[in-house]
C-alpha atoms as a PDB file:
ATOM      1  CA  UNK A   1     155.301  60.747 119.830  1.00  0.00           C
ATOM      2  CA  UNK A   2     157.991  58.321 121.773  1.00  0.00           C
ATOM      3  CA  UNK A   3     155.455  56.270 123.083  1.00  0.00           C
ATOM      4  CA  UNK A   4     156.002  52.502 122.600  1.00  0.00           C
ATOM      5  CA  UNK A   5     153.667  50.995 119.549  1.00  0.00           C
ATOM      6  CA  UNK A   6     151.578  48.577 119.919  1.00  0.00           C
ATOM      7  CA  UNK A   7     150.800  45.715 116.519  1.00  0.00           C
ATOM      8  CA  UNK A   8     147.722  46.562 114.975  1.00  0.00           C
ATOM      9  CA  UNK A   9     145.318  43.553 114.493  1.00  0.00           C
ATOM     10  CA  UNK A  10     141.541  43.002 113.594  1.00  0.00           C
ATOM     11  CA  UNK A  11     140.780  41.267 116.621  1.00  0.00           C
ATOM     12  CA  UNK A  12     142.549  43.484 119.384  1.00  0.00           C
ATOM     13  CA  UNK A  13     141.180  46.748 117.510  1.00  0.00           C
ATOM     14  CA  UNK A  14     138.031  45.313 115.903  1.00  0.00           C
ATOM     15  CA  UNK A  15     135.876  48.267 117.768  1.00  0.00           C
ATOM     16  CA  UNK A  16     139.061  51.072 117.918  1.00  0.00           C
ATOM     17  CA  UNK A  17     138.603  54.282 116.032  1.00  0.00           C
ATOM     18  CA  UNK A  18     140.786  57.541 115.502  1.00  0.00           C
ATOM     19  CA  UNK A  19     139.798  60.814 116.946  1.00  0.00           C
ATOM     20  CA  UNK A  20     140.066  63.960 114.498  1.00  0.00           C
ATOM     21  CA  UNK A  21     143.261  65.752 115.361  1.00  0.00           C
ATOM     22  CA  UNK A  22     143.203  69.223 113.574  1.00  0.00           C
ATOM     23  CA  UNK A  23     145.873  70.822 115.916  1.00  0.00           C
ATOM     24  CA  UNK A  24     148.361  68.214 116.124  1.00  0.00           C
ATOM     25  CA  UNK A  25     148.801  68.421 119.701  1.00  0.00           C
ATOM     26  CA  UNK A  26     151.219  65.560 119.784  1.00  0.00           C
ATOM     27  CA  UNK A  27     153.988  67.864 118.411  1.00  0.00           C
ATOM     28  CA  UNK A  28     152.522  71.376 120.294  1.00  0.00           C
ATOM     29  CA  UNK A  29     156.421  71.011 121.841  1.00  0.00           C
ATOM     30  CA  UNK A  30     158.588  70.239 118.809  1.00  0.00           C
ATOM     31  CA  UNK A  31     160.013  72.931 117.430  1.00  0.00           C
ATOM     32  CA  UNK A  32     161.643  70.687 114.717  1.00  0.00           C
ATOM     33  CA  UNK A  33     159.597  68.211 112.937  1.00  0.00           C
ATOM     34  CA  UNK A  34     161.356  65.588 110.333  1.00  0.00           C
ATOM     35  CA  UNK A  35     160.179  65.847 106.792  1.00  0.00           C
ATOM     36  CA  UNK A  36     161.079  63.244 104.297  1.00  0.00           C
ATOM     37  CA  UNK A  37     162.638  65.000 100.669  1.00  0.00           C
ATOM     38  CA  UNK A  38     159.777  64.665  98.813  1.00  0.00           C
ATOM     39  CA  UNK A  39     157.767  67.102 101.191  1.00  0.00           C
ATOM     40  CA  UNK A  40     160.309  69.471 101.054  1.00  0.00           C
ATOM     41  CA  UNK A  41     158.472  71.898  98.414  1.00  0.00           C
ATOM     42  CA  UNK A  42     155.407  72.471 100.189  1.00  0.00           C
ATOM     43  CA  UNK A  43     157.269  72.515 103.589  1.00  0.00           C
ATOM     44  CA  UNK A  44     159.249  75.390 102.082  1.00  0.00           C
ATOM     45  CA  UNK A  45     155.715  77.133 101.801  1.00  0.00           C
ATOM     46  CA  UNK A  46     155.764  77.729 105.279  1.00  0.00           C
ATOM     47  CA  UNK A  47     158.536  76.801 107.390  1.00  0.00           C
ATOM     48  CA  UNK A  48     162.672  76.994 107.148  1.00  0.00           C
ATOM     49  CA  UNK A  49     163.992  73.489 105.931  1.00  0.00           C
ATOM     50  CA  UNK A  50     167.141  72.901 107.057  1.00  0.00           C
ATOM     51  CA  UNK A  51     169.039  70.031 108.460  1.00  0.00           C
ATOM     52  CA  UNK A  52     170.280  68.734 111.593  1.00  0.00           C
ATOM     53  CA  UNK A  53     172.836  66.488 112.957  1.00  0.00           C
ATOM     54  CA  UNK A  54     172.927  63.433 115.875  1.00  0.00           C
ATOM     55  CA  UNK A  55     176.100  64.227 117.326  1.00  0.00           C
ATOM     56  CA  UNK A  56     176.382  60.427 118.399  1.00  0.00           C
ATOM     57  CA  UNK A  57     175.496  58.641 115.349  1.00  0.00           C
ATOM     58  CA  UNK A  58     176.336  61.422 112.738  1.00  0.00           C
ATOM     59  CA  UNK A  59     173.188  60.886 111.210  1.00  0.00           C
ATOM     60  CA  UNK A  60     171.713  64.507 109.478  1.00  0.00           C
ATOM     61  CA  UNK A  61     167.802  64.785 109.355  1.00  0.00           C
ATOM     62  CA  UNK A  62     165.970  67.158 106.856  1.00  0.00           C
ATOM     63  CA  UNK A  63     163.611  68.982 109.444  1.00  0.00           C
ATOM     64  CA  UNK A  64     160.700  71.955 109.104  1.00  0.00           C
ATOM     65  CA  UNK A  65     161.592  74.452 111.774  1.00  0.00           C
ATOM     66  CA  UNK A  66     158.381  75.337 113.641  1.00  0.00           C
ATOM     67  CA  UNK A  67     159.564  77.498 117.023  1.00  0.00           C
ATOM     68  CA  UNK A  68     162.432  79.220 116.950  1.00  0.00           C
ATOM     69  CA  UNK A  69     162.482  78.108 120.922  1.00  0.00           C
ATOM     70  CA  UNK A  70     163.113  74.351 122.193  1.00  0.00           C
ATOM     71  CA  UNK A  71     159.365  72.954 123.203  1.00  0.00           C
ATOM     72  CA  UNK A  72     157.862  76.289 121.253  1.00  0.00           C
ATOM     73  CA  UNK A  73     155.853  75.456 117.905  1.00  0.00           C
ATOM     74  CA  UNK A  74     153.820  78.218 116.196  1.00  0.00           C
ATOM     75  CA  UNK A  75     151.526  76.319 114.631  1.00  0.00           C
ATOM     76  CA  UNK A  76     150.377  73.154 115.919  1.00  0.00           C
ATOM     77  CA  UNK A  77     148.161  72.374 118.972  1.00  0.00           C
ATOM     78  CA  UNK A  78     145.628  75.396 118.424  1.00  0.00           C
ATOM     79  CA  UNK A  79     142.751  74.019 117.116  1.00  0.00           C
ATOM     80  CA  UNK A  80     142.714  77.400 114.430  1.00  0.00           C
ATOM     81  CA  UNK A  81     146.092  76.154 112.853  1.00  0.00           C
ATOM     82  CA  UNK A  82     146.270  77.932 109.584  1.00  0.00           C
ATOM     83  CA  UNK A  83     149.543  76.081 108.343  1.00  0.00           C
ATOM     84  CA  UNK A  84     149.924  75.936 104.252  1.00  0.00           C
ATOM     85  CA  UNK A  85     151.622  72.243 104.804  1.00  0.00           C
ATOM     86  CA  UNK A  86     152.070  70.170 108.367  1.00  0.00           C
ATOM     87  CA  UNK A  87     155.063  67.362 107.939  1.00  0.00           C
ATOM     88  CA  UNK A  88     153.557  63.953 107.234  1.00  0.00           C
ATOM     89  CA  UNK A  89     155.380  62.315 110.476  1.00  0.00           C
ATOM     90  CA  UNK A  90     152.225  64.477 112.483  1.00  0.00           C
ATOM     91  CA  UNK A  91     149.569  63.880 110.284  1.00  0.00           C
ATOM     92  CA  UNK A  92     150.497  60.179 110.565  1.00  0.00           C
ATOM     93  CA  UNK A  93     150.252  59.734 114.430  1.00  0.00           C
ATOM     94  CA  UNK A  94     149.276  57.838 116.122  1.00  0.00           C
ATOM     95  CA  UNK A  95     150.100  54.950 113.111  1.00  0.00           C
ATOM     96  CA  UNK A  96     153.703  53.692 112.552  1.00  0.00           C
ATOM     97  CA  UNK A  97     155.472  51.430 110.512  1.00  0.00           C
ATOM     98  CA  UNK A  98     157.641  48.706 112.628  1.00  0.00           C
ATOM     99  CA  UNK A  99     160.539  46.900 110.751  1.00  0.00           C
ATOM    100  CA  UNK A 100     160.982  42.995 112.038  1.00  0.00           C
ATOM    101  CA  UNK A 101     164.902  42.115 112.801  1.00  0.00           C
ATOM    102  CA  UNK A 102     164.853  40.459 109.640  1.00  0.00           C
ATOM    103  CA  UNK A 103     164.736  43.680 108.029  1.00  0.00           C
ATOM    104  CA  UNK A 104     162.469  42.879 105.355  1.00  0.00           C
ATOM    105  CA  UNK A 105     158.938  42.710 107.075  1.00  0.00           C
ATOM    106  CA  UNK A 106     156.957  45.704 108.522  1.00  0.00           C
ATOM    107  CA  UNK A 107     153.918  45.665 110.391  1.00  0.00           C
ATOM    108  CA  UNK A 108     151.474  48.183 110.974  1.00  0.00           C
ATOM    109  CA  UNK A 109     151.349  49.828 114.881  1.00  0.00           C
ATOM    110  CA  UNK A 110     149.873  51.847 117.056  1.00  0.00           C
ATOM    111  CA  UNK A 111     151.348  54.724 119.362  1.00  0.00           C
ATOM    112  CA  UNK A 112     150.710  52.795 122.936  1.00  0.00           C
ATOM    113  CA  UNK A 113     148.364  55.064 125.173  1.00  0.00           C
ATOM    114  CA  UNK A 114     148.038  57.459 122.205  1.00  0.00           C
ATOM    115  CA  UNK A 115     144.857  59.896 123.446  1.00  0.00           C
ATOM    116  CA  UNK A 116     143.127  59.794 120.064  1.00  0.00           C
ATOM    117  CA  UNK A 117     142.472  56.036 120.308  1.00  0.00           C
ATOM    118  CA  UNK A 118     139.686  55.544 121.764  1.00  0.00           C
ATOM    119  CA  UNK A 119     137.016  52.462 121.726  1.00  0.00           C
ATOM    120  CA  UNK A 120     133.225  52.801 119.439  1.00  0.00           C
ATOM    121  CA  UNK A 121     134.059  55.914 118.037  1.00  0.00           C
ATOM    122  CA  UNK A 122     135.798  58.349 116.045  1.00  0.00           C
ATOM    123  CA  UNK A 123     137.246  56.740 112.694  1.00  0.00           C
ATOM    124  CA  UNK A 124     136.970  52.903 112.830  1.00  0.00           C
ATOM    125  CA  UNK A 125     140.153  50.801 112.007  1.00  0.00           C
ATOM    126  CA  UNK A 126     138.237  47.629 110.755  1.00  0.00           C
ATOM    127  CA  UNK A 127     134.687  46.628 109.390  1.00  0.00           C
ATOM    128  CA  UNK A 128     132.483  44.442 111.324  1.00  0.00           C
ATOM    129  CA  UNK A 129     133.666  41.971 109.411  1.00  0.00           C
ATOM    130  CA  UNK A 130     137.523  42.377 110.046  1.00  0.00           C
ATOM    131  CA  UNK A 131     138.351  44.354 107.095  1.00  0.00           C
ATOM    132  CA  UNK A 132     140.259  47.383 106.924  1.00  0.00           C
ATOM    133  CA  UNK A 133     138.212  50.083 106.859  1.00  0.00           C
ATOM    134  CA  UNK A 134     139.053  52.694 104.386  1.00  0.00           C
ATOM    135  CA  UNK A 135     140.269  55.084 106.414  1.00  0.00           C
ATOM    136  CA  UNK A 136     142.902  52.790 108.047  1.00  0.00           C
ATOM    137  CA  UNK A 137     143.716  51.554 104.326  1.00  0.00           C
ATOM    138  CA  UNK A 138     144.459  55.519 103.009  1.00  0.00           C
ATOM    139  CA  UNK A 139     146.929  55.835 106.768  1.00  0.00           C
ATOM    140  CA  UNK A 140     148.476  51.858 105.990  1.00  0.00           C
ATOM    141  CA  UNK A 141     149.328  53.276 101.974  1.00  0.00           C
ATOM    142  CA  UNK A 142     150.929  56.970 103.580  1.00  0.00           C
ATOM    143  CA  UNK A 143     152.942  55.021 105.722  1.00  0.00           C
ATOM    144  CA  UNK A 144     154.660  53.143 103.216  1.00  0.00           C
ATOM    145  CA  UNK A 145     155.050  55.848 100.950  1.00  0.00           C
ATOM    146  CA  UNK A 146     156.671  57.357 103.984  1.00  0.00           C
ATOM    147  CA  UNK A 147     158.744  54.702 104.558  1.00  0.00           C
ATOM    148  CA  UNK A 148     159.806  54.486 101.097  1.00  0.00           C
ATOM    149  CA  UNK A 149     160.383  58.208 101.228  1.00  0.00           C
ATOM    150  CA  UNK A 150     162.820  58.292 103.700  1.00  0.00           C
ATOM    151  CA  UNK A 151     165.072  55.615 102.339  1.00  0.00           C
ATOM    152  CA  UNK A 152     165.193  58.647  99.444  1.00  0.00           C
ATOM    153  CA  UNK A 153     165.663  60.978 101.703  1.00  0.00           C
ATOM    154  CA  UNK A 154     168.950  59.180 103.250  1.00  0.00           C
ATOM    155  CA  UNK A 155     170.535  58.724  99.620  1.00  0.00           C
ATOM    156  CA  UNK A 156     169.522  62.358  99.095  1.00  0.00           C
ATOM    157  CA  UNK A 157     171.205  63.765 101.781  1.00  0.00           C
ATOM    158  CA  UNK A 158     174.068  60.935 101.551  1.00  0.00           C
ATOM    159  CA  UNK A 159     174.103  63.039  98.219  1.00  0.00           C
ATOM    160  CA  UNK A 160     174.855  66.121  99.498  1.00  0.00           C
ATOM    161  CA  UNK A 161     177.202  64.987 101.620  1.00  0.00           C
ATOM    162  CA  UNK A 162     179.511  63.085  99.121  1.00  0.00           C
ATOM    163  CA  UNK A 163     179.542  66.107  97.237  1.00  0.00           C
ATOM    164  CA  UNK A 164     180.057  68.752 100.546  1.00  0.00           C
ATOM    165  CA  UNK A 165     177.607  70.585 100.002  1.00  0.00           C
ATOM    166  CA  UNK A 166     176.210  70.962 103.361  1.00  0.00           C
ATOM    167  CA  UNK A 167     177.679  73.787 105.804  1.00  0.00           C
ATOM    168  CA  UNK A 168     176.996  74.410 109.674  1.00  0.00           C
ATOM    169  CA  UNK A 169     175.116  77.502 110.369  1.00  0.00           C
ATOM    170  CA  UNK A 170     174.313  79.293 113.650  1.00  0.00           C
ATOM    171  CA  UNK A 171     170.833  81.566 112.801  1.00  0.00           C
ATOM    172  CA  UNK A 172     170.975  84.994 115.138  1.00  0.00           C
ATOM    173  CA  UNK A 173     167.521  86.235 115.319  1.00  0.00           C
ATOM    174  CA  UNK A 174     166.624  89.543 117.924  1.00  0.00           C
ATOM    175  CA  UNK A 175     163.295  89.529 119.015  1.00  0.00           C
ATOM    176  CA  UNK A 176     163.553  93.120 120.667  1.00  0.00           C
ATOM    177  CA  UNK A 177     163.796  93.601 124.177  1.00  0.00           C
ATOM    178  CA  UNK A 178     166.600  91.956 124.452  1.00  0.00           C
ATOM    179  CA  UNK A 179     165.506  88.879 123.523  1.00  0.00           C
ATOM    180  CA  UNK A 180     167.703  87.287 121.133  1.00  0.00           C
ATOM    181  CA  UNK A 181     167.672  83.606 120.028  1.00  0.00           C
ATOM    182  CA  UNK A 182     170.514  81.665 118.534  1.00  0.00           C
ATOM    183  CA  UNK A 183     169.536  78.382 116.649  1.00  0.00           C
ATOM    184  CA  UNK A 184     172.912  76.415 116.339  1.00  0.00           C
ATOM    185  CA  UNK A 185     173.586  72.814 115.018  1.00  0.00           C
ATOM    186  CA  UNK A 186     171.845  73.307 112.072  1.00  0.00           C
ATOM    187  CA  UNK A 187     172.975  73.020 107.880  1.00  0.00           C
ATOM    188  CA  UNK A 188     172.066  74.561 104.621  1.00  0.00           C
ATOM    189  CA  UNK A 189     173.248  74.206 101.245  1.00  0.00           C
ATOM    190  CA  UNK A 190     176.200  76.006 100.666  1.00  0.00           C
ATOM    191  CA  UNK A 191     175.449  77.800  97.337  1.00  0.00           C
ATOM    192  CA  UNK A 192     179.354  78.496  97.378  1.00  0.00           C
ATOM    193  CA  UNK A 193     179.743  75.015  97.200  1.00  0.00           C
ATOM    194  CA  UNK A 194     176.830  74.425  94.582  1.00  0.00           C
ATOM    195  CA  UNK A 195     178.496  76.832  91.924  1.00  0.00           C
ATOM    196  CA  UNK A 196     181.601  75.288  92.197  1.00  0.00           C
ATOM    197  CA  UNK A 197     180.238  72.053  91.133  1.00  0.00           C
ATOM    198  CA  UNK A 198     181.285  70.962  88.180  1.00  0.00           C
ATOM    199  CA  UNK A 199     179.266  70.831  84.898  1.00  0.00           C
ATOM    200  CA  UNK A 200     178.812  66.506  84.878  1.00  0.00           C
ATOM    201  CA  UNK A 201     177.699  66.866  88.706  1.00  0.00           C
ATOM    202  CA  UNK A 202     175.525  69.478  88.294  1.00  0.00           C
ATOM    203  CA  UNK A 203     173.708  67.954  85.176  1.00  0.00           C
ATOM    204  CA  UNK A 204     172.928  65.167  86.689  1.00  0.00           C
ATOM    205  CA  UNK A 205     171.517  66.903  89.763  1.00  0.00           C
ATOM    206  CA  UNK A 206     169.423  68.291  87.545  1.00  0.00           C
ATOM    207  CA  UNK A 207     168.254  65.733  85.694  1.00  0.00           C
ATOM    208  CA  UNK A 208     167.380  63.737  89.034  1.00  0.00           C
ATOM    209  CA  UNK A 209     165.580  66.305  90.410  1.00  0.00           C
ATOM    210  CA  UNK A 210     167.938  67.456  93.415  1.00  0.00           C
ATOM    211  CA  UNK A 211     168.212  71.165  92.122  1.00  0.00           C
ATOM    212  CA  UNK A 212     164.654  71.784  92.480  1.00  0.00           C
ATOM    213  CA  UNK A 213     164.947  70.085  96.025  1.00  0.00           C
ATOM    214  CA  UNK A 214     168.114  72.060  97.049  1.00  0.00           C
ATOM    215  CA  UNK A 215     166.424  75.952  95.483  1.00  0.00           C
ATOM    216  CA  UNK A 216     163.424  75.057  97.769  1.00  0.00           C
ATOM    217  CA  UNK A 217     165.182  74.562 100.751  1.00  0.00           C
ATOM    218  CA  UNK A 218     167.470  77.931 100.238  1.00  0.00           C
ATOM    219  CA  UNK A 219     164.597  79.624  99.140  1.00  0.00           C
ATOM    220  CA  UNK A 220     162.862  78.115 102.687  1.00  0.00           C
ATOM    221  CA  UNK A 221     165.126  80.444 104.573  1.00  0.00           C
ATOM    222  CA  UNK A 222     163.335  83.483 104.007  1.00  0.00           C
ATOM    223  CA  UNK A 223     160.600  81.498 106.253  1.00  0.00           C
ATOM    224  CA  UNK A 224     161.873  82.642 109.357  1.00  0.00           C
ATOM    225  CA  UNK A 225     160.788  86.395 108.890  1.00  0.00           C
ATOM    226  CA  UNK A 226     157.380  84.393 109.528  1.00  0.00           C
ATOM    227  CA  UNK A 227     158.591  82.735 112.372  1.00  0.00           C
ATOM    228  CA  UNK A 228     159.793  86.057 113.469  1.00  0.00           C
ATOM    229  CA  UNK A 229     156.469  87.706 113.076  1.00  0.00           C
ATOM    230  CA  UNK A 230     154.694  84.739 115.021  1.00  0.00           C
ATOM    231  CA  UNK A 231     156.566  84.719 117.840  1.00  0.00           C
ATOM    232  CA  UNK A 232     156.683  88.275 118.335  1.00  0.00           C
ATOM    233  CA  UNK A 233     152.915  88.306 118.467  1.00  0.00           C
ATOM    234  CA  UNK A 234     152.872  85.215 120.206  1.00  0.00           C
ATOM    235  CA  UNK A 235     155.063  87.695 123.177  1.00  0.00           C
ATOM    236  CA  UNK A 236     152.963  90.615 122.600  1.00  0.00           C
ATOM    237  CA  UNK A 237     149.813  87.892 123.775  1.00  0.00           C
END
């Protein structure tokens, strides 16, 4: 998913079309896929939600753990994926939204070299006529709900922080046979934290809907028994 977009236009794409992608292939390495907080319910179906940090910028992302191995994901690039929710960032590809430096104008892009693009066939882009077809009009209105989404997301977790509620955790799974994995650098909620709020800032998380965010992504921890379970059949082959 880091290839370099390419702008979207009737006339370059007049004849391109979308391939059907049930396994999500393009993230068949990530073990951590971003989700945006709106998501975070039905993610919580499935996968642990937790968050991660870039150690250079400082920046935290809200992320559906999918592998509990680097480059291992359970469910995505078998074409008999049985996954309750897959993040939106996957189902999006190979679209994306690309910000102008003005920071106020967006255009619509393509994932350069993406293997689901492909010429006369698959799901077409535009009409004969130059339109957008309606398929490329449902991806053009889930990327800017997207977009928008994330902007929440920030002041969410910008939330969370102001209020230090986020803690580092180091997850200690054994596998058997020796095989034990150790998933550092990532945050919860600290529910120590959350009880110790006090009763103005805890009213008025739940009046903005952040409680129900923050109980589905504690309650999303008791996803990685699952995870467990998959990748010890995933050893047993």
């Amino acid at each position: 998913m880091q290839n370099s977009l390419i702008s979207l236009n009737e006339n370059t794409h007049r004849n391109t079309g979308i391939l059907d992608n049930p396994g999500f292939v393009q993230v068949a390495n990530q073990h951590l896929i971003p989700i945006a907080v709106d998501e975070l319910v039905d993610a919580a179906t499935e996968f642990p939600v937790m968050f991660v940090k870039n150690t250079a910028t400082g920046k935290f992302t809200l992320v559906a753990i999918m592998g509990l191995k680097p480059e291992s994901n359970l469910y995505c690039g078998k074409s008999d994926m049985s996954a309750n929710y897959i993040p939106r960032v996957a189902q999006l590809y190979p679209f994306a939204l690309r910000t102008h430096q003005n920071g106020q104008e967006t255009e619509v892009c393509l994932q350069q070299n993406a293997e689901l693009v492909v010429e006369n066939a698959g799901s077409r882009l535009f009409t004969e006529s130059g339109n957008q077809s309606e398929y490329l009009q449902r991806k053009v209105k889930l990327l800017t709900h997207h977009a928008e989404q994330q902007h929440v997301t920030d002041m969410f977790i910008d939330m969370l922080l102001e209020k230090a509620l986020l803690h580092e955790q180091t997850v200690k799974i054994n596998l058997g046979n020796d095989d034990t994995v150790n998933i550092g650098g990532v945050y919860s909620v600290n529910t120590a934290a959350l009880e110790s709020l006090s009763d103005r800032d805890f009213l008025e998380m739940r009046k903005n809907g952040a409680l129900q965010v923050i109980h589905a992504q504690l309650h999303s921890l008791k996803q990685l028994n699952r995870l467990v379970r998959l990748t010890r059949q995933q050893l047993d082959g």
